[in-house]
N, C-alpha and C. Protein backbone atom coordinates (compact mmCIF):
# COMPACT_ATOMS: atom_id res chain seq x y z
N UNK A 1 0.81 -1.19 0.00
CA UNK A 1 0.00 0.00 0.00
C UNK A 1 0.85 1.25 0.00
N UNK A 2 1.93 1.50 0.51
CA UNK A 2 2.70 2.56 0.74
C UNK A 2 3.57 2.55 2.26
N UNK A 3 4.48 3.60 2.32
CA UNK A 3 5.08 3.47 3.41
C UNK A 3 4.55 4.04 4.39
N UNK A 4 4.35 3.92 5.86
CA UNK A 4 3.72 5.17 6.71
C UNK A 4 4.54 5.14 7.90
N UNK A 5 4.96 6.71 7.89
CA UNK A 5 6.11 6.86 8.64
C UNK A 5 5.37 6.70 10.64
N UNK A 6 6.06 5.95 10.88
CA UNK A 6 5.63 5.96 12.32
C UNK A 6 6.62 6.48 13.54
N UNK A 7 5.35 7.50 14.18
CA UNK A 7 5.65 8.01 15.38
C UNK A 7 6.68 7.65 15.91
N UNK A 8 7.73 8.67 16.63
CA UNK A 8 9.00 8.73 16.93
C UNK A 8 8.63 9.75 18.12
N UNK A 9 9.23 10.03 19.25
CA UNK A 9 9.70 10.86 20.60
C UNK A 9 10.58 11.89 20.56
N UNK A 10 11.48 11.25 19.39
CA UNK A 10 12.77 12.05 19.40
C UNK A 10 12.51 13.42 18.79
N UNK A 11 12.03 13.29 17.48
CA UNK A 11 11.49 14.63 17.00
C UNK A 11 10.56 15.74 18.03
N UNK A 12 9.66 15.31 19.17
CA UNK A 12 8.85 15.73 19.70
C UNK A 12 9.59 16.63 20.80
N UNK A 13 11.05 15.46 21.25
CA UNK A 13 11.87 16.22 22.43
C UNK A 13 12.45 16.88 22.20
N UNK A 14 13.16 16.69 20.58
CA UNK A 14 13.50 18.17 19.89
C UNK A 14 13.12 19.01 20.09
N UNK A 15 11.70 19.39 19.61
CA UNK A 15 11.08 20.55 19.68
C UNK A 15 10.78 21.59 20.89
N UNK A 16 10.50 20.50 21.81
CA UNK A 16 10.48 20.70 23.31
C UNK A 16 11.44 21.31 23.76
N UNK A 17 12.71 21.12 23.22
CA UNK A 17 14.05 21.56 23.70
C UNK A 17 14.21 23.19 23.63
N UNK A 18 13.40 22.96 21.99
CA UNK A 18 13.75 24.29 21.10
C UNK A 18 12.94 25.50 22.21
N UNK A 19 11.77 24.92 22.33
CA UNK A 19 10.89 25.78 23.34
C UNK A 19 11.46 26.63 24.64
N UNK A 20 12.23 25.02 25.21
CA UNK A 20 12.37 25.81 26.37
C UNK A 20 13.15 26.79 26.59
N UNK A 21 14.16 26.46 24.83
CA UNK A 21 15.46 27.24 24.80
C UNK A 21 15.18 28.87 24.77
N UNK A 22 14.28 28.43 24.04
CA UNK A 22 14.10 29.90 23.54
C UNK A 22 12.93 30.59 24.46
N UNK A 23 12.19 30.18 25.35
CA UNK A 23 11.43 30.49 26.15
C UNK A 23 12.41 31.64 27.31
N UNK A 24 13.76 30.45 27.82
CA UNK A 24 14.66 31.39 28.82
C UNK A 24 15.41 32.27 27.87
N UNK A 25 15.71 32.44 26.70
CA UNK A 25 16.29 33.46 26.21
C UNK A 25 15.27 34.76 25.69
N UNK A 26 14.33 34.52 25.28
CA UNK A 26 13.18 36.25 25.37
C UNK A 26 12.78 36.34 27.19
N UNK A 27 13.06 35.48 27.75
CA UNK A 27 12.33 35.63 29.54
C UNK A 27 14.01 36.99 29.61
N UNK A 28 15.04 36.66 29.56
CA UNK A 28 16.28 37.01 29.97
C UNK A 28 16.25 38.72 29.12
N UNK A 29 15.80 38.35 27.36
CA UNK A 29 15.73 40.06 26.76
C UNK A 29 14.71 40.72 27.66
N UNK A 30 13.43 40.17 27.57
CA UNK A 30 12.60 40.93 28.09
C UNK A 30 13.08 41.63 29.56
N UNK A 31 13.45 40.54 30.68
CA UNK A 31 14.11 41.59 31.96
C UNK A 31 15.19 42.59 32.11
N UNK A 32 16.19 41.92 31.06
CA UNK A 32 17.84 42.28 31.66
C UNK A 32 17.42 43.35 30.18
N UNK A 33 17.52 42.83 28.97
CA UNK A 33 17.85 43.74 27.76
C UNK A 33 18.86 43.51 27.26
N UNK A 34 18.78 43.60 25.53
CA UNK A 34 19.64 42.98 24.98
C UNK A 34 21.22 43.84 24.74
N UNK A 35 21.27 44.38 25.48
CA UNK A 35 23.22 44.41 26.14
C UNK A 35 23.47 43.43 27.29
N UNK A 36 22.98 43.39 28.33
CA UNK A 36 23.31 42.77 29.53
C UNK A 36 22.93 41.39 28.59
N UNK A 37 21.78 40.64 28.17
CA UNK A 37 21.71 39.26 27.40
C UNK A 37 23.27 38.84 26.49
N UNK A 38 23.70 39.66 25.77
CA UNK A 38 24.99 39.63 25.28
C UNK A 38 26.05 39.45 26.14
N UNK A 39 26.56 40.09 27.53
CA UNK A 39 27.08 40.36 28.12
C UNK A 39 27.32 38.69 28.61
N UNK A 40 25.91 38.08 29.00
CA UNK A 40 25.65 36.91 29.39
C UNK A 40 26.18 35.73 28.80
N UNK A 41 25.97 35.84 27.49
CA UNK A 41 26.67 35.26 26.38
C UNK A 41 28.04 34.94 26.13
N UNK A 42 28.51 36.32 26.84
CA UNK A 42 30.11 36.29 26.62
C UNK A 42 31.32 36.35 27.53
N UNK A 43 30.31 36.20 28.87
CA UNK A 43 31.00 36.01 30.58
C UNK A 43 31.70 34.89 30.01
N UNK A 44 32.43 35.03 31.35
CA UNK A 44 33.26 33.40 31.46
C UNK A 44 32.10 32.74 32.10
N UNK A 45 31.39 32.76 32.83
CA UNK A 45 30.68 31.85 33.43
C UNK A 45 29.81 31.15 32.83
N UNK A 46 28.82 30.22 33.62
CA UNK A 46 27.94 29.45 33.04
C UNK A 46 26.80 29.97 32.89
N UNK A 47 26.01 30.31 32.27
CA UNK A 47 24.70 31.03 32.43
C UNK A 47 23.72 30.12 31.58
N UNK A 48 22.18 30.89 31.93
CA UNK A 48 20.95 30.38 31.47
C UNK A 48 21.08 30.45 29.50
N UNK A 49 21.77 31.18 29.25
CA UNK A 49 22.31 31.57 28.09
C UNK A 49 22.57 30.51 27.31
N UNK A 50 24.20 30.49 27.98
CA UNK A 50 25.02 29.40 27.16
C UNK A 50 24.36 27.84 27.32
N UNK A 51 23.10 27.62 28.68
CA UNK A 51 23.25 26.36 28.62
C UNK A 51 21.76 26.38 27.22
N UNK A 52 21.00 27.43 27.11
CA UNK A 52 19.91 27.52 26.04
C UNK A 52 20.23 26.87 24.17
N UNK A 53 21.94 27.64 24.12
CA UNK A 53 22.71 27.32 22.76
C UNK A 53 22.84 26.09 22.94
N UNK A 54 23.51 25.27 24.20
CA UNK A 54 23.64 23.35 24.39
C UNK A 54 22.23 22.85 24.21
N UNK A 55 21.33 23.45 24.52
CA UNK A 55 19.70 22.68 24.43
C UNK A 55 19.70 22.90 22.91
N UNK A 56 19.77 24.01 21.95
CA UNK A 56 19.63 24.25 20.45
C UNK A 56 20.11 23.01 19.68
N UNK A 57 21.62 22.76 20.27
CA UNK A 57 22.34 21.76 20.09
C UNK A 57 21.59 20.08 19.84
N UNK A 58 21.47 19.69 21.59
CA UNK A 58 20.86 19.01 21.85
C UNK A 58 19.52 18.43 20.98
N UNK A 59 18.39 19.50 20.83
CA UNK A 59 17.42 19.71 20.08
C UNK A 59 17.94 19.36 18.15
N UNK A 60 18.81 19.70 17.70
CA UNK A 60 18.94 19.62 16.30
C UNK A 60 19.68 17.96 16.42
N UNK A 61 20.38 17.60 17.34
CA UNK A 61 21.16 15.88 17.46
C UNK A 61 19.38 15.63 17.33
N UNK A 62 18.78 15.64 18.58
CA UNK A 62 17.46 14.62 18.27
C UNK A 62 16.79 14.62 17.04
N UNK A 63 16.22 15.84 16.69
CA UNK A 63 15.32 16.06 15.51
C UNK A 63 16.06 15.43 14.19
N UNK A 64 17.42 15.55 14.03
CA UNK A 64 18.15 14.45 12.85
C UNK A 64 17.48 13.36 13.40
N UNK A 65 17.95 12.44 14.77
CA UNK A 65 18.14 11.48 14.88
C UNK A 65 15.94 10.80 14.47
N UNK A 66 15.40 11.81 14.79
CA UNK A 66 13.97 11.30 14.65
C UNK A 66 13.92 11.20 13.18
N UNK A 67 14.41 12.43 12.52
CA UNK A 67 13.67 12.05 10.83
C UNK A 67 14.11 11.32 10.37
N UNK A 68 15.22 10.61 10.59
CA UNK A 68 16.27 9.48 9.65
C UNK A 68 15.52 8.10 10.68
N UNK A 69 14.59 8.40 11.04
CA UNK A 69 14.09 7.15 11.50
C UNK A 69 13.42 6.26 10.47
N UNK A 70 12.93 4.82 10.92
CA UNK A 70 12.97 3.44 9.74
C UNK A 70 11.25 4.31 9.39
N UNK A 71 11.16 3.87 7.84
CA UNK A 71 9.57 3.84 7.48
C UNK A 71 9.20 2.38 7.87
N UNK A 72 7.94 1.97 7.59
CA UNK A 72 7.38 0.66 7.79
C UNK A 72 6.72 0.54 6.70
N UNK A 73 6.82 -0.48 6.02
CA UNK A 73 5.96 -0.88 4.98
C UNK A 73 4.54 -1.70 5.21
N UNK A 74 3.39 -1.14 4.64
CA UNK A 74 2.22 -2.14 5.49
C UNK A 74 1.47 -1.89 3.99
C-alpha cells in the first residue's frame, strides 16, 4: 500500500528543547535587555544563556536522529 512513517519521541523532544530554549532566552531580553543578554553570552561563566545554545544543540542531534528514523511498509 505505501510506506507510513511511524511516530518517533525524538522529534517531539526536539522541539520541546527548542521551546524551552528559547522560552529562557526572550524571559532574559525581556528583563535584563539585549546588552546585559549579550554580556551573558560572553561572561566566562555558566549562564541560562550558554546552557539555552547546548539545548539548540541538543534539540537539532534529536530532531536528525527522529527524521532518519525506519519507514514501515504495510
Amino acid at each position: 500500500m505505501g510506506q507510513v512513517r511511524r511516530k518517533n519521541w525524538f522529534t517531539a523532544m526536539g522541539v520541546l528543547f527548542i521551546v524551552v530554549a528559547l522560552i529562557a532566552i526572550v524571559r532574559d531580553l525581556l528583563i535584563w535587555g539585549p546588552e546585559f543578554t549579550v554580556d551573558f553570552f560572553t561572561s566566562s561563566e555558566i549562564t541560562s544563556e550558554k546552557l539555552s545554545v547546548g539545548m539548540f544543540g541538543i534539540a537539532a542531534f534529536l530532531i536528525i536522529l527522529g527524521l532518519r528514523g525506519e519507514n514501515i511498509e504495510k
